[in-house]
N, C-alpha and C. Protein backbone atom coordinates (compact mmCIF):
# COMPACT_ATOMS: atom_id res chain seq x y z
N UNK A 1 -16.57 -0.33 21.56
CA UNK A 1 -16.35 -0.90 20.24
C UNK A 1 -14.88 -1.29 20.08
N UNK A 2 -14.09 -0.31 20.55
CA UNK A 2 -12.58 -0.71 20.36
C UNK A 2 -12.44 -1.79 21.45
N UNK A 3 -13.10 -2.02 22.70
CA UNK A 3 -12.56 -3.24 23.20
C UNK A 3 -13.02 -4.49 22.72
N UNK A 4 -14.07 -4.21 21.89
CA UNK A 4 -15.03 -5.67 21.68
C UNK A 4 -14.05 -5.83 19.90
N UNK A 5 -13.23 -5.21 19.65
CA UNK A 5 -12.42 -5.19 18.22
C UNK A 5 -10.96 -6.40 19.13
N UNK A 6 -10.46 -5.39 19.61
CA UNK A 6 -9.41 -5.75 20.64
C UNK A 6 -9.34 -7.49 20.85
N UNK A 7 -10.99 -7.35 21.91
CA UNK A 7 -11.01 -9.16 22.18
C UNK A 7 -11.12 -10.00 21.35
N UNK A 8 -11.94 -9.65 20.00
CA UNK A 8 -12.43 -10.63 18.79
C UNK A 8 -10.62 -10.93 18.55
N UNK A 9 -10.13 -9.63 18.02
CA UNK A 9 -8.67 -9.99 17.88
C UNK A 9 -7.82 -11.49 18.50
N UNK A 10 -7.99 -11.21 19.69
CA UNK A 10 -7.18 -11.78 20.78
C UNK A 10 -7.78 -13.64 20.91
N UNK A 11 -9.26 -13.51 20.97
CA UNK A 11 -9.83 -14.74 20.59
C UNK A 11 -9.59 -15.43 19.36
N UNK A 12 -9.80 -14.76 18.27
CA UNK A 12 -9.86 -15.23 16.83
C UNK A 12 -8.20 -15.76 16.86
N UNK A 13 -7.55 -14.62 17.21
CA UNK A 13 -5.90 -14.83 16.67
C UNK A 13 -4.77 -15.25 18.16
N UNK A 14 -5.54 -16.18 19.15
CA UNK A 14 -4.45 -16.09 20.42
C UNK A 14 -3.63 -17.06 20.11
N UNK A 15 -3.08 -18.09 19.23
CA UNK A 15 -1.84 -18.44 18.98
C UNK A 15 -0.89 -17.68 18.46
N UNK A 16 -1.32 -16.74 17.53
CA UNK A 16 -0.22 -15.62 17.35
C UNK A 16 0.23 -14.82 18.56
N UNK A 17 -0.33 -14.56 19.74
CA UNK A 17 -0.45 -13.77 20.71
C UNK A 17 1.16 -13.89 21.36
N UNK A 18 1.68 -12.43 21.48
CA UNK A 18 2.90 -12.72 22.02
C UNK A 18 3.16 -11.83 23.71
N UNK A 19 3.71 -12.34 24.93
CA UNK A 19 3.62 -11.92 25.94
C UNK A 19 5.32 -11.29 26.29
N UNK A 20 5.22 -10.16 27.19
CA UNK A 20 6.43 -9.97 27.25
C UNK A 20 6.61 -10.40 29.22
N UNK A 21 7.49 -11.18 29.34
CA UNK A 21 7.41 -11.63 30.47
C UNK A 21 8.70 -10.99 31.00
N UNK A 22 9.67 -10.20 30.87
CA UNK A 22 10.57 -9.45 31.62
C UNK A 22 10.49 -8.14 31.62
N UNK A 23 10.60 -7.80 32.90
CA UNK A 23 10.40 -5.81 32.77
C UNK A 23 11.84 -5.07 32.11
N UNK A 24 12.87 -6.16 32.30
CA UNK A 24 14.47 -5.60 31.46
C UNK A 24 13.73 -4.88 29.85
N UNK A 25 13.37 -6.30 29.37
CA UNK A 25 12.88 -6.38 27.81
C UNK A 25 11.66 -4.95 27.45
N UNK A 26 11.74 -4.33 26.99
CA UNK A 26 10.47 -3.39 26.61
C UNK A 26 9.72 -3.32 25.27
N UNK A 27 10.82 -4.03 24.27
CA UNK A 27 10.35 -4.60 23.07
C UNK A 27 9.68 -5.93 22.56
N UNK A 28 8.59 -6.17 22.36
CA UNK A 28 8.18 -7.63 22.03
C UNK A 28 8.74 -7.49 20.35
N UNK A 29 9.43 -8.88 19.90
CA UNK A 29 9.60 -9.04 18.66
C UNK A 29 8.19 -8.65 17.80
N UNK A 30 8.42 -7.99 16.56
CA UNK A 30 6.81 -8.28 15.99
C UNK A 30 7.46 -8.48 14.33
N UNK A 31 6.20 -9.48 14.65
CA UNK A 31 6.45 -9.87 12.68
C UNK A 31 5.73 -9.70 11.72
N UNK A 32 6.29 -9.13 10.76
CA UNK A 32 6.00 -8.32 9.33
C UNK A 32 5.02 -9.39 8.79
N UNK A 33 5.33 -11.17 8.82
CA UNK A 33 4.68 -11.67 8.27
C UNK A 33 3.25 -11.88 8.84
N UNK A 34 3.56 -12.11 10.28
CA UNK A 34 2.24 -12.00 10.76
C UNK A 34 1.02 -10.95 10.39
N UNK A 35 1.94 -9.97 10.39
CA UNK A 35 0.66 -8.62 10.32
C UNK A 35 0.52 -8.75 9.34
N UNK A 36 1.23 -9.05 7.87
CA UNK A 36 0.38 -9.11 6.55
C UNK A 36 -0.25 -10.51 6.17
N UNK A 37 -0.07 -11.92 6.80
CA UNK A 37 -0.96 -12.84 6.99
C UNK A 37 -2.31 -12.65 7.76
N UNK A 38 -2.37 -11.94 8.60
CA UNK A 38 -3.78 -11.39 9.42
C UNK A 38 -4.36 -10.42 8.74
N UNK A 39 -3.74 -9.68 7.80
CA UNK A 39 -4.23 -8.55 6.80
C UNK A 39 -4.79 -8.76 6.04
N UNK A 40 -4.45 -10.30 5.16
CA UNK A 40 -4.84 -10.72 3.97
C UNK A 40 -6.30 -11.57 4.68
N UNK A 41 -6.05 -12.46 5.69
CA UNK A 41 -6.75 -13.25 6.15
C UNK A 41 -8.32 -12.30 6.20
N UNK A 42 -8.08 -11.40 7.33
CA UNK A 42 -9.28 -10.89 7.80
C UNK A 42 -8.95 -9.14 7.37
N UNK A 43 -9.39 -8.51 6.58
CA UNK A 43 -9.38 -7.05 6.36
C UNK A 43 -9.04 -6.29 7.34
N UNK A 44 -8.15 -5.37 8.06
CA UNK A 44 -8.09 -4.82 9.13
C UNK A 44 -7.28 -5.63 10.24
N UNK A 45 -7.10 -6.76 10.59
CA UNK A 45 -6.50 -7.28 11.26
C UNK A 45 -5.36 -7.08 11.47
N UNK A 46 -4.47 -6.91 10.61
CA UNK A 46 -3.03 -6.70 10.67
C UNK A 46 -2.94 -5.07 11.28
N UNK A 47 -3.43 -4.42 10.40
CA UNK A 47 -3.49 -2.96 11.17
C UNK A 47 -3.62 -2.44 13.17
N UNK A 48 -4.33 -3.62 13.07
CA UNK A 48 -4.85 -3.62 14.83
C UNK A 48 -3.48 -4.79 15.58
N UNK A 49 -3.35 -5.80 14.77
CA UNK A 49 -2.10 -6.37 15.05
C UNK A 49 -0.85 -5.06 15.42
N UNK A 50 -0.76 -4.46 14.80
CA UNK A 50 0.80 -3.44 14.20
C UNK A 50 -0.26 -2.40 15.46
N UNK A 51 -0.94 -2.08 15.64
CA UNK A 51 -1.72 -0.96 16.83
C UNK A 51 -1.47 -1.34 18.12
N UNK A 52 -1.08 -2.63 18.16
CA UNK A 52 -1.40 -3.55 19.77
C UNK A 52 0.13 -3.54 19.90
N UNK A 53 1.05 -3.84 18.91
CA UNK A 53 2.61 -3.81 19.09
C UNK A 53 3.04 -2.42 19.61
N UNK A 54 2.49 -1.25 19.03
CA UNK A 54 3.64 -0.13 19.27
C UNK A 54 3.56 0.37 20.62
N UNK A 55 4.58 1.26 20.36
CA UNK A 55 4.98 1.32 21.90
C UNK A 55 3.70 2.55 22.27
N UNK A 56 3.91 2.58 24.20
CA UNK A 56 2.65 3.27 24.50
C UNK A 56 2.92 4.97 24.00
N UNK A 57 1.57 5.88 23.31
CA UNK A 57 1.61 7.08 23.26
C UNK A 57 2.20 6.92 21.61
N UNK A 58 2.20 6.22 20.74
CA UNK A 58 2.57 5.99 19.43
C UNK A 58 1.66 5.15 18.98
N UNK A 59 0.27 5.07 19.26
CA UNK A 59 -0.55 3.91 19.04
C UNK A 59 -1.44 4.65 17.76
N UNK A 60 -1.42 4.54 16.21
CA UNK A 60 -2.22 5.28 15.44
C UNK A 60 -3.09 4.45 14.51
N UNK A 61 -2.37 3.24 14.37
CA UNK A 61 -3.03 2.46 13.08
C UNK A 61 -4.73 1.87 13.39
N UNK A 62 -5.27 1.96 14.17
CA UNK A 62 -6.77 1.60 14.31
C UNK A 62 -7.97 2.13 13.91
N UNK A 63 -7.43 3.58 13.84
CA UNK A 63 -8.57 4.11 12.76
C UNK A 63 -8.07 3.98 11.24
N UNK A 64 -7.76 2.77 10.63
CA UNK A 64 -7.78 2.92 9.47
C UNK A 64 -8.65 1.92 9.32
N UNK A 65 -8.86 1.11 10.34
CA UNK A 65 -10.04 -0.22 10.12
C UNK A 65 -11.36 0.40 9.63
N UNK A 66 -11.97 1.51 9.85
CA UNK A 66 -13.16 1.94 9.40
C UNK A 66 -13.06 2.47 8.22
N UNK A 67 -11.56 2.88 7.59
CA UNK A 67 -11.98 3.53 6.36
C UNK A 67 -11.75 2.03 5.16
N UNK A 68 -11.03 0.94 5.55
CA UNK A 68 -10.96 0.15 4.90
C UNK A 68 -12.28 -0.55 4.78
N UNK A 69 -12.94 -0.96 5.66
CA UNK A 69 -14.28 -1.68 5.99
C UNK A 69 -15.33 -0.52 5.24
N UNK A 70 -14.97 0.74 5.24
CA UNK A 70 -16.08 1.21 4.46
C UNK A 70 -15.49 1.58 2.82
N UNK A 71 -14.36 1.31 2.30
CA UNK A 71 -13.55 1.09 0.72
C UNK A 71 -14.34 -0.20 0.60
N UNK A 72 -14.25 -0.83 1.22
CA UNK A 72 -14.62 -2.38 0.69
C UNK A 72 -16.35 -2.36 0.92
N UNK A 73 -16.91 -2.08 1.52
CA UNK A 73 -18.15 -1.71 1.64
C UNK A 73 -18.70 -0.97 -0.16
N UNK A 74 -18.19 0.19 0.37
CA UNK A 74 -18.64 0.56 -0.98
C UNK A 74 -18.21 -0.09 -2.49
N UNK A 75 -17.54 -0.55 -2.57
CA UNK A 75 -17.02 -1.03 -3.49
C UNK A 75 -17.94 -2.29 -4.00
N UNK A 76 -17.69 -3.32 -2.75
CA UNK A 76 -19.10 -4.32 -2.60
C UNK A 76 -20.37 -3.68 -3.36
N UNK A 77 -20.48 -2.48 -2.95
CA UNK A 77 -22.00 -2.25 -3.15
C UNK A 77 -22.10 -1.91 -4.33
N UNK A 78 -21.58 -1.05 -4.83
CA UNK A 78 -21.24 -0.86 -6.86
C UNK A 78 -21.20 -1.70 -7.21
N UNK A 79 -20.35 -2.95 -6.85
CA UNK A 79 -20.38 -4.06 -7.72
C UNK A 79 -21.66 -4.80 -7.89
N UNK A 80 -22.39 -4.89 -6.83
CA UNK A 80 -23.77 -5.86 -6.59
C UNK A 80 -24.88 -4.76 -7.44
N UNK A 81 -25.09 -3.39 -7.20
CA UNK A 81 -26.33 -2.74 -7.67
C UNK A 81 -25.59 -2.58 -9.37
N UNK A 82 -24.86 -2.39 -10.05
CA UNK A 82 -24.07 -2.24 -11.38
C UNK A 82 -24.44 -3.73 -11.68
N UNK A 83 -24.10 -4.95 -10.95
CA UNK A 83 -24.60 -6.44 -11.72
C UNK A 83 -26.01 -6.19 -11.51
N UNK A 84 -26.84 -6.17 -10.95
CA UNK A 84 -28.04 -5.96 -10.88
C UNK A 84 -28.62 -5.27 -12.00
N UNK A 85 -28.49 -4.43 -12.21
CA UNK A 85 -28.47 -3.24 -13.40
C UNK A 85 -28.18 -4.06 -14.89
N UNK A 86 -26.77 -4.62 -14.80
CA UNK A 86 -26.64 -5.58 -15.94
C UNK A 86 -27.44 -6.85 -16.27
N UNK A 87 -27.99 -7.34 -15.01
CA UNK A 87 -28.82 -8.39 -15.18
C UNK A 87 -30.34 -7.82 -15.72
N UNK A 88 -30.70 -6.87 -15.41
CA UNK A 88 -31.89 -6.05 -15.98
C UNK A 88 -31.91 -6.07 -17.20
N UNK A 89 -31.11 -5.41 -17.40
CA UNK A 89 -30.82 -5.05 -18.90
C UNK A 89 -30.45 -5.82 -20.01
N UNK A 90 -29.65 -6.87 -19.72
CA UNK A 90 -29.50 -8.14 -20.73
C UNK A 90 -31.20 -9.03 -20.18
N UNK A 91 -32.05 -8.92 -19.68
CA UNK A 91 -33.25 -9.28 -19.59
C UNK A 91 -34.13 -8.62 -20.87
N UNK A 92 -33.56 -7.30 -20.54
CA UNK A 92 -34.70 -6.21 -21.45
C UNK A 92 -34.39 -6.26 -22.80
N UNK A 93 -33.34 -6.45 -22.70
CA UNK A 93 -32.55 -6.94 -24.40
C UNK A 93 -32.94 -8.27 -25.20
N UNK A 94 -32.81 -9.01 -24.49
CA UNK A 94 -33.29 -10.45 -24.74
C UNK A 94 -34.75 -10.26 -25.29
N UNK A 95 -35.71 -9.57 -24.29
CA UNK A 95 -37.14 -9.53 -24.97
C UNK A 95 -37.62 -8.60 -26.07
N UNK A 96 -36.33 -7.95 -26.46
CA UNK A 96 -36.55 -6.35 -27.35
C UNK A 96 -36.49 -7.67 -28.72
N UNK A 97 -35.46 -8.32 -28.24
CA UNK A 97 -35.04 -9.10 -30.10
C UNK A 97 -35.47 -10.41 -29.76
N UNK A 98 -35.92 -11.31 -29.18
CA UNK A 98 -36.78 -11.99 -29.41
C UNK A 98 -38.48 -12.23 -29.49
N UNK A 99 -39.00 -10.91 -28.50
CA UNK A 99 -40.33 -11.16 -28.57
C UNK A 99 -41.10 -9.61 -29.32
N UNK A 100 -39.85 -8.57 -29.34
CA UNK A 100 -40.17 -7.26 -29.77
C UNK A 100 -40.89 -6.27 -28.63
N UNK A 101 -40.76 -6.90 -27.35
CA UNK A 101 -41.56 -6.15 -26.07
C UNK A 101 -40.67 -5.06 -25.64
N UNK A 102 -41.33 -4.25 -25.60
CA UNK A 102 -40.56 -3.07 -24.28
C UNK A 102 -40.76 -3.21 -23.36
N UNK A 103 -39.71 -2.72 -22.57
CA UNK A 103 -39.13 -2.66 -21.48
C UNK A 103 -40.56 -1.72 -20.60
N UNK A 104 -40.64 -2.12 -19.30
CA UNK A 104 -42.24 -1.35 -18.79
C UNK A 104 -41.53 -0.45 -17.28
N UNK A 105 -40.26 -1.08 -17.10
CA UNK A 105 -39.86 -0.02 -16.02
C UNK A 105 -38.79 1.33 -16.46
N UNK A 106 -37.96 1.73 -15.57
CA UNK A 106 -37.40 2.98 -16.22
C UNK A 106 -36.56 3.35 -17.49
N UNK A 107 -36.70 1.71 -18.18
CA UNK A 107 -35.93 1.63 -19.66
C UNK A 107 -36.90 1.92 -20.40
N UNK A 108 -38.11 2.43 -19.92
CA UNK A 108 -39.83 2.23 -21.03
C UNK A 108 -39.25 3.63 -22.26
N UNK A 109 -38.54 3.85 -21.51
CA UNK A 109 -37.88 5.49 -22.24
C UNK A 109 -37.36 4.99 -23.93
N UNK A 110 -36.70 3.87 -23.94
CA UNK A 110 -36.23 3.80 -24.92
C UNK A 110 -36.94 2.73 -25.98
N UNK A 111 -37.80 2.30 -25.56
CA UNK A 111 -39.22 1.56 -26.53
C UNK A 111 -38.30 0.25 -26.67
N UNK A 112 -38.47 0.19 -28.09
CA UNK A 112 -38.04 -0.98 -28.73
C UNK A 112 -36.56 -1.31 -29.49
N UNK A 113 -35.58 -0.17 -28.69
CA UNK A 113 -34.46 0.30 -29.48
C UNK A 113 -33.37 -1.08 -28.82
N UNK A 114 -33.46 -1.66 -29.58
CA UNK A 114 -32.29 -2.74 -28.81
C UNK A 114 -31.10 -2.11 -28.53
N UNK A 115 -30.67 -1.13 -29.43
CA UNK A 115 -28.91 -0.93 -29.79
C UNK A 115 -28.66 0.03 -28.47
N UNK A 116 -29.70 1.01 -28.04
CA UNK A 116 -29.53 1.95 -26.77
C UNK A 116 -30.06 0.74 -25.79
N UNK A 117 -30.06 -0.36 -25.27
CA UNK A 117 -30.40 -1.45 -24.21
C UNK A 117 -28.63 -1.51 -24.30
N UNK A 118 -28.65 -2.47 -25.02
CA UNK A 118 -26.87 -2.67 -25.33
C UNK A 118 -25.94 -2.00 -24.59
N UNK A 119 -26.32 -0.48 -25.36
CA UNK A 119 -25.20 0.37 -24.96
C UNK A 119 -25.42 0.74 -23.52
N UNK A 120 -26.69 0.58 -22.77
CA UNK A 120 -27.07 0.51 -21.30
C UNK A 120 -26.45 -0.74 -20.18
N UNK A 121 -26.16 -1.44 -21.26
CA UNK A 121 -25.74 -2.84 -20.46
C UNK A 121 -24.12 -2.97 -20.78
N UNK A 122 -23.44 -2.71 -21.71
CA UNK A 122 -22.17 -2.00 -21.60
C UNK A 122 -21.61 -1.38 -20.48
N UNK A 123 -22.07 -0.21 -20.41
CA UNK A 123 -22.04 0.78 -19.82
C UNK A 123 -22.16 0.26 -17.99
N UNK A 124 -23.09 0.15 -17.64
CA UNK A 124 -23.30 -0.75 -16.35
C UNK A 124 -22.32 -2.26 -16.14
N UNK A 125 -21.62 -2.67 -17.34
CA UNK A 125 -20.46 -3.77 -17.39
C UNK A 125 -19.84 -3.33 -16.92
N UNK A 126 -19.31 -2.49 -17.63
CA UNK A 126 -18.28 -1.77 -17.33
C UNK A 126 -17.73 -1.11 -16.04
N UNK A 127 -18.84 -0.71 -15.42
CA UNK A 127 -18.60 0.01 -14.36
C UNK A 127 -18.40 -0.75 -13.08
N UNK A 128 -19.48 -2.03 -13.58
CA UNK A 128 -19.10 -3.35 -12.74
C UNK A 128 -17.58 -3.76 -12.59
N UNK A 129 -17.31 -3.58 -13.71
CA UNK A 129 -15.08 -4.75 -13.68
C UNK A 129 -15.02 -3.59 -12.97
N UNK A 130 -14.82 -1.73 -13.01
CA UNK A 130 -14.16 -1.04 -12.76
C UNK A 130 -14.32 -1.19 -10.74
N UNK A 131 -15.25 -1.30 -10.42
CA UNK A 131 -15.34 -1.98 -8.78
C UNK A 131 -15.34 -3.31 -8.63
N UNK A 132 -15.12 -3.90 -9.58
CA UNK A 132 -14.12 -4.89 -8.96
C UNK A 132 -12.63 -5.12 -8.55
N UNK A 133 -12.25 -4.10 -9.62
CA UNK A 133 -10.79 -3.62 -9.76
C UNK A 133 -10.83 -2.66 -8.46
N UNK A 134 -11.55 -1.67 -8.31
CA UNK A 134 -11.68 -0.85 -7.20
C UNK A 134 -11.30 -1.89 -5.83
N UNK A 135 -12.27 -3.03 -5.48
CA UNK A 135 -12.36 -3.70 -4.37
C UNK A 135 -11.22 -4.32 -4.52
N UNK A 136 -10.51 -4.80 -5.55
CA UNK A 136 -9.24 -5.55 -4.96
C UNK A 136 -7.73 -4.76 -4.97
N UNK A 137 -8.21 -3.22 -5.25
CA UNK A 137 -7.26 -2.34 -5.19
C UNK A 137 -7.13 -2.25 -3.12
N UNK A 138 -8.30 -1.94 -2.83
CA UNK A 138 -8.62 -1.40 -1.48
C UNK A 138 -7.94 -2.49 -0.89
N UNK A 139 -8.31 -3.79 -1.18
CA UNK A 139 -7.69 -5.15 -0.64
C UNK A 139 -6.46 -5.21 -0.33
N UNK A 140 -5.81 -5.07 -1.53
CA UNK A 140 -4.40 -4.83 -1.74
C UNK A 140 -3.33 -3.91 -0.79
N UNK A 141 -4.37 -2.67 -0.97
CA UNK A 141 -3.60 -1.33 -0.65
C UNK A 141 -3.67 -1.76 1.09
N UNK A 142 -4.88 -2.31 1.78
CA UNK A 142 -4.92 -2.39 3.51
C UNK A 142 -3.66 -3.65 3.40
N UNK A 143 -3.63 -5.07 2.64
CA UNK A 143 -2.40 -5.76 2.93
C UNK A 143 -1.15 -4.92 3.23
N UNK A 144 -0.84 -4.37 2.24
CA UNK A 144 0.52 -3.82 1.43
C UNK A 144 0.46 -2.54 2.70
N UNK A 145 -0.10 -1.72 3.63
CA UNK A 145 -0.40 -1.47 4.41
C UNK A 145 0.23 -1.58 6.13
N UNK A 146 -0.25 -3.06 6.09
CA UNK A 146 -0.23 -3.93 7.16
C UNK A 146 1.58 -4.01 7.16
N UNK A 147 1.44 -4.23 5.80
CA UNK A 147 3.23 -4.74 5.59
C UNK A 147 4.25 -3.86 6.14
N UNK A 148 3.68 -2.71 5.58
CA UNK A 148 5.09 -1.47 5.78
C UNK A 148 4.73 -0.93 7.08
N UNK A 149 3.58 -0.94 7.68
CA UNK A 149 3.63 -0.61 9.04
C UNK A 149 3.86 -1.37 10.04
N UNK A 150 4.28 -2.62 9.73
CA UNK A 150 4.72 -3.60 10.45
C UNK A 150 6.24 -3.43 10.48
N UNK A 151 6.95 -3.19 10.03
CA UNK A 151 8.36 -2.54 9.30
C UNK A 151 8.77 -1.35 10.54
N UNK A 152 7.99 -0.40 10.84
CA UNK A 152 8.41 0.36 11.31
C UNK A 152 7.70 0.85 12.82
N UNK A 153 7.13 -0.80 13.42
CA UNK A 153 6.36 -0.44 14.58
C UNK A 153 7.87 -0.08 15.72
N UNK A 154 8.40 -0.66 15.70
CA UNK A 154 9.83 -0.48 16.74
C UNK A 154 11.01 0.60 16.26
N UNK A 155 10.52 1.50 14.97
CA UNK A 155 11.14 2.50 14.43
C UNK A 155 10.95 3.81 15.16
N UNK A 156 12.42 4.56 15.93
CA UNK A 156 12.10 5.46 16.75
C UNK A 156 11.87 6.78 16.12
N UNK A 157 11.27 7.07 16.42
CA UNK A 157 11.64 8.78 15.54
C UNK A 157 11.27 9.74 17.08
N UNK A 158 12.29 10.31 18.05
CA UNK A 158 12.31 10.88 18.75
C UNK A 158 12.28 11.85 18.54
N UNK A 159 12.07 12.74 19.75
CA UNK A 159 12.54 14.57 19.87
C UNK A 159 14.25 14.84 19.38
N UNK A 160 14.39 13.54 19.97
CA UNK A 160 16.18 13.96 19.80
C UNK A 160 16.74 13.33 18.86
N UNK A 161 16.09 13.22 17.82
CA UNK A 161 16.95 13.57 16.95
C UNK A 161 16.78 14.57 15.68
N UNK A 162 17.61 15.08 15.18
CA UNK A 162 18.05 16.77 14.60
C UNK A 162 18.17 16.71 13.75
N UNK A 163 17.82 17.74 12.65
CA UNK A 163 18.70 17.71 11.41
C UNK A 163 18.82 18.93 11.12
N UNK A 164 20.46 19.70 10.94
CA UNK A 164 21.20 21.17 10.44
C UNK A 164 21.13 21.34 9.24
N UNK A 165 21.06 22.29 8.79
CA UNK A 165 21.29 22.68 7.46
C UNK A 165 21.89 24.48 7.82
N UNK A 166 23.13 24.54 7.37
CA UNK A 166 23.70 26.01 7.33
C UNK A 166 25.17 26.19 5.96
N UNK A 167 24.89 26.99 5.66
CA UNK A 167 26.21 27.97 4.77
C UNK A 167 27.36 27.60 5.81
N UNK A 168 28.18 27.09 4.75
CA UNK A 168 29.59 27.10 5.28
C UNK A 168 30.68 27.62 4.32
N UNK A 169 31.99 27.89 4.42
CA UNK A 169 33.04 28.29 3.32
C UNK A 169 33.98 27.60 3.74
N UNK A 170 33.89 26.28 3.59
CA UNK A 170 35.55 25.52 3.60
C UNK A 170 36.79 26.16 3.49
N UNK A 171 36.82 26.70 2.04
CA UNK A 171 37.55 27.42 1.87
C UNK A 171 37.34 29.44 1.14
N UNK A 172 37.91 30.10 1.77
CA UNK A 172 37.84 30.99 1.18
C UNK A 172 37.23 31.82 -0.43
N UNK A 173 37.82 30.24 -1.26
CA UNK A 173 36.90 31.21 -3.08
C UNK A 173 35.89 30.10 -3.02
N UNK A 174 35.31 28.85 -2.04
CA UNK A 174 34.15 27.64 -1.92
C UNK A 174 33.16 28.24 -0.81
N UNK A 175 32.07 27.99 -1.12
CA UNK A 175 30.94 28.24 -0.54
C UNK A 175 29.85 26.51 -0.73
N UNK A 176 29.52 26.56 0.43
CA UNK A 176 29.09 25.35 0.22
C UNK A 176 28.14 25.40 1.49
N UNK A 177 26.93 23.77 1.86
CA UNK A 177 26.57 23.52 2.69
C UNK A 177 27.00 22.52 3.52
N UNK A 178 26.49 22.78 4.96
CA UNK A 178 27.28 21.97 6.27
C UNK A 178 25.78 21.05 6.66
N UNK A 179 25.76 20.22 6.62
CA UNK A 179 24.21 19.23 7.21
C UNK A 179 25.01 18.53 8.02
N UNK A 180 24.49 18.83 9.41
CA UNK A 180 24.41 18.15 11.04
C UNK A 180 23.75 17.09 11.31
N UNK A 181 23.73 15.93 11.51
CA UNK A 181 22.85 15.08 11.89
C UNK A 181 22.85 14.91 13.19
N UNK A 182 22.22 14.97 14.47
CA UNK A 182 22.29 14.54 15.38
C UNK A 182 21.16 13.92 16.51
N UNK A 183 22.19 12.84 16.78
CA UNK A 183 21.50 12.02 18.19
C UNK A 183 21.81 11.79 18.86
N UNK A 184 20.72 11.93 20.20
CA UNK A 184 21.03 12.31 21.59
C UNK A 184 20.31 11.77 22.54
């Protein structure tokens, strides 16, 4: 699965594709814009973009493609069964006050009460905008994502480097702290 992700990548996106042709060089340039233009473009893309850049044994961003694909999944799916629901229900409403019929499936509960239909179809509105807002939060959040981990694919954070923290007395009646930074 990860190689058949990999190639779609490489097919879909090989003008972006960048090669490193000297063994001196160990860094390929990578760009921030790219990975959040492939982010926005195709969901996940940029993430696997910014996965394929880092260096070897620092490779993490690829399992976030499944939790994004399943945010947006679900989200999708609230939105479609919640309109569904609303389309029911402004149906069942419509026939409560124009023809005086009840409702014969699981609204049969509430007879001929238009004002509890209403407040059923409200209610299911509502919950509809709130995954829509949901789905373009998830949207957002994998771009915005793509962005800042694109930022820090060539960012080292080694063994060697340190950080001190100890009590010191500059002077005799001062007490104070000493912070070490070091790299090596």
């Amino acid at each position: 699965m990860r190689l058949l992700l990999v190639l779609l990548f490489f097919a879909g996106f090989s003008s972006f594709a960048q090669e490193d042709t000297t063994a001196v060089q160990d860094t390929v340039t990578h760009s921030v814009r790219k990975a959040t233009i492939l982010s926005a473009s195709l969901p996940g893309a940029g993430q696997i973009y910014n996965h394929l850049a880092m260096p070897k044994g620092k490779k993490k961003a690829w399992w976030k493609v499944p939790l994004i694909y399943g945010g947006l999944g679900t989200m999708g799916y609230f939105i479609a069964s919640n309109h569904s629901e609303v389309l029911t229900l402004r149906g069942h409403y419509t026939n409560i006050v124009d023809n005086n019929t009840a409702p014969t499936d699981e609204y049969a509960v509430y007879g001929t009460d238009a004002s509890a239909i209403l407040s059923l179809h409200d209610q299911y509105a509502q919950w509809r905008d709130f995954s829509i807002i949901g789905f373009v939060a998830v949207y957002a959040v994998q771009v915005i994502d793509a962005a800042v981990e694109a930022h820090f694919v060539n960012f080292d954070v080694s063994e060697d480097l340190s950080l001190r923290l100890s009590p010191t007395m500059p002077t005799p009646q001062t007490a104070g702290i000493k912070l070490s930074l070091n790299f090596h």
